[in-house]
N, C-alpha and C. Protein backbone atom coordinates (compact mmCIF):
# COMPACT_ATOMS: atom_id res chain seq x y z
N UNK A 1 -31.08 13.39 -52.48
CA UNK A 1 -31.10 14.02 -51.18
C UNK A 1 -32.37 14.84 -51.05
N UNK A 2 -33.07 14.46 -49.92
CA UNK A 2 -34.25 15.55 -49.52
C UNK A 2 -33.99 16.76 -49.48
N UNK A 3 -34.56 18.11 -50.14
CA UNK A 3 -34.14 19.19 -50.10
C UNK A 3 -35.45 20.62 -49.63
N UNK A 4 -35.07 21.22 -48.46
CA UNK A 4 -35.99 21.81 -48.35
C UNK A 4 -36.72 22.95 -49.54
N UNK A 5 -37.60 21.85 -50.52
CA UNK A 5 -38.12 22.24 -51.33
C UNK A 5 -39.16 23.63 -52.23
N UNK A 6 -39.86 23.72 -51.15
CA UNK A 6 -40.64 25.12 -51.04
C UNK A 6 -39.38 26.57 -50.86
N UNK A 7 -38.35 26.38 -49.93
CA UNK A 7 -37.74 27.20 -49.66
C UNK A 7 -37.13 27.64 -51.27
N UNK A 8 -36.48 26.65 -51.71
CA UNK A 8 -36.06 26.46 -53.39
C UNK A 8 -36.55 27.42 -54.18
N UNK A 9 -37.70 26.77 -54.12
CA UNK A 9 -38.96 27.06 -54.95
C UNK A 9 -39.26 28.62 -55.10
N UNK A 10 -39.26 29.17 -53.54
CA UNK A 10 -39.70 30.24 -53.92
C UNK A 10 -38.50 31.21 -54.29
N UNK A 11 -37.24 30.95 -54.26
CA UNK A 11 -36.27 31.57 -54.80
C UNK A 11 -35.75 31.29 -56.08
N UNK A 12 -36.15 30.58 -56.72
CA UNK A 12 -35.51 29.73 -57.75
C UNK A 12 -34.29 29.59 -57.96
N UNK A 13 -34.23 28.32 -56.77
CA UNK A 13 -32.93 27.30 -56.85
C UNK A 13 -33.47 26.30 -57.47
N UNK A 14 -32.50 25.09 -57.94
CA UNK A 14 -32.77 24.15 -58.14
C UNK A 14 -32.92 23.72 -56.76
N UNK A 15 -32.24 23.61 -55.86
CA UNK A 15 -31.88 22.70 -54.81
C UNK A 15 -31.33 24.42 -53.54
N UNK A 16 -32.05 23.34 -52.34
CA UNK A 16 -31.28 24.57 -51.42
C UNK A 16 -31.61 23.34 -50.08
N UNK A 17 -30.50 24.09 -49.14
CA UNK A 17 -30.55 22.91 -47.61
C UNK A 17 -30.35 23.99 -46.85
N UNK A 18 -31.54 23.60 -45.85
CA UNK A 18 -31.33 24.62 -44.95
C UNK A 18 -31.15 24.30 -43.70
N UNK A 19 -29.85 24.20 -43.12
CA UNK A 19 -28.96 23.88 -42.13
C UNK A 19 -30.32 23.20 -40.79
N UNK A 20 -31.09 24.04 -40.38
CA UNK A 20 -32.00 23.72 -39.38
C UNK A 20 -32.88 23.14 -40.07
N UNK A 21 -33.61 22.48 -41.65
CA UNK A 21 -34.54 22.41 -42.17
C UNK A 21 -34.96 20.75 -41.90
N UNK A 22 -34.70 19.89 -42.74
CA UNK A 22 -34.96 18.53 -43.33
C UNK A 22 -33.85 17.85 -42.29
N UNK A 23 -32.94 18.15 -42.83
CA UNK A 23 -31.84 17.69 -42.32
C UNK A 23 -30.90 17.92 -41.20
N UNK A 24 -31.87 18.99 -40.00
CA UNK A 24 -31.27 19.55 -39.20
C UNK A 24 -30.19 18.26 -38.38
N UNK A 25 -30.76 17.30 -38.00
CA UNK A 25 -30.50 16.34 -36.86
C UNK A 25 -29.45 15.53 -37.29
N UNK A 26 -29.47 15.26 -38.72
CA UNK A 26 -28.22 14.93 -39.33
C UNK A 26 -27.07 15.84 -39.62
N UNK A 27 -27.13 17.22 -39.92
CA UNK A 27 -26.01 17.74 -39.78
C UNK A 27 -25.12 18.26 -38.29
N UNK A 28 -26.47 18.37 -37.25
CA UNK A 28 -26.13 18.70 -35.97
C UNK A 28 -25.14 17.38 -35.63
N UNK A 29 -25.10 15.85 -36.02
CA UNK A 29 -24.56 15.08 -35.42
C UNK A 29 -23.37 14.73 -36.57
N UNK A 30 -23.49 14.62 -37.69
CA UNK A 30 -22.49 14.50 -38.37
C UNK A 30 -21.56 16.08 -38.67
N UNK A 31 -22.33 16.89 -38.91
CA UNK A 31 -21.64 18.29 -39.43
C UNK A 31 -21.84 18.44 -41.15
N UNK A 32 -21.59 19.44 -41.20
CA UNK A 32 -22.29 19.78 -42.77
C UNK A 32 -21.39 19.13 -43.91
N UNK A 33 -20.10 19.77 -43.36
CA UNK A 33 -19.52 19.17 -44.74
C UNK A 33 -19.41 17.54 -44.75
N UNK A 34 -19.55 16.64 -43.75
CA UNK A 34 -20.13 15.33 -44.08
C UNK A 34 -21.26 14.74 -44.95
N UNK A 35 -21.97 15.46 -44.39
CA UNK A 35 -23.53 15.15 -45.30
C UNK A 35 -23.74 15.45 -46.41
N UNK A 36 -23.32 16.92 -46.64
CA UNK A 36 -23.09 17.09 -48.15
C UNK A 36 -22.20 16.51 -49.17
N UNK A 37 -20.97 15.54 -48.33
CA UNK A 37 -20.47 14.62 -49.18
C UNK A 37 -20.99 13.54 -49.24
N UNK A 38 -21.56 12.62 -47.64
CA UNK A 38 -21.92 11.81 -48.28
C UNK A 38 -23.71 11.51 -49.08
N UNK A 39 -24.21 12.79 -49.49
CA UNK A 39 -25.26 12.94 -50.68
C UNK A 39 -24.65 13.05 -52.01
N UNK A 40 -23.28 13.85 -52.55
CA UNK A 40 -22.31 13.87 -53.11
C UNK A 40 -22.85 15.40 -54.08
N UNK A 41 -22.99 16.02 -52.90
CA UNK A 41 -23.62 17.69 -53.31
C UNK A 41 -22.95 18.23 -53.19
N UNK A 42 -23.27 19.34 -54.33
CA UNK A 42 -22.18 20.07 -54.66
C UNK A 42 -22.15 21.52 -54.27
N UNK A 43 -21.66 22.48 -53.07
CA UNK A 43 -22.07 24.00 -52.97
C UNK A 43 -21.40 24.64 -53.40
N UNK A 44 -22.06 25.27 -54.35
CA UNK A 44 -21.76 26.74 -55.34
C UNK A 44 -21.95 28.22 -54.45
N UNK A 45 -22.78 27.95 -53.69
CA UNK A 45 -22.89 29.17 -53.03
C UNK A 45 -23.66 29.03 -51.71
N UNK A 46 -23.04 29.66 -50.65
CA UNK A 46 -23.67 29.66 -48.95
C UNK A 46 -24.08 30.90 -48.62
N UNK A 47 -25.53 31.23 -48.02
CA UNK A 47 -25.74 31.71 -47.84
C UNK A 47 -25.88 31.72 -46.26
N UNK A 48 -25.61 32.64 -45.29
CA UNK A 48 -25.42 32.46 -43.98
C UNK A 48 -26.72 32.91 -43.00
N UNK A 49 -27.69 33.76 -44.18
CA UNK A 49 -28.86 34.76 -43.30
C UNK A 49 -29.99 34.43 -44.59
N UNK A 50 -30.79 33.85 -44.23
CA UNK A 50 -32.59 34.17 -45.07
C UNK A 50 -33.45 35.12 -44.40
N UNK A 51 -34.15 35.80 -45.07
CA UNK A 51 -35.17 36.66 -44.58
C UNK A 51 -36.08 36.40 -45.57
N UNK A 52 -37.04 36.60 -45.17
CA UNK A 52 -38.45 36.89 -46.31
C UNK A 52 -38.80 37.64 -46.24
């Protein structure tokens, strides 16, 4: 699964999705918890607000 990478990066995730990011247009039409199953990803933790 494409993952908005840099965002990751500079937090050190392995992996992070950011609802409006890569994948905005696919979750807007399927919904999140679709997509994240069918990539077969796993969330440990949601975060609802980023700031830098």
């Amino acid at each position: 699964m494409n993952t908005d990478i840099k965002g990751a990066n500079l937090l050190n995730y392995d992996s992070l999705i950011i609802s409006n990011g890569v994948h905005k247009d696919e979750i807007k039409k399927e919904g999140i918890d679709i997509v994240l199953k069918k990539y077969e990803v796993v969330v440990n933790f949601i975060q609802t607000e980023l700031k830098w």
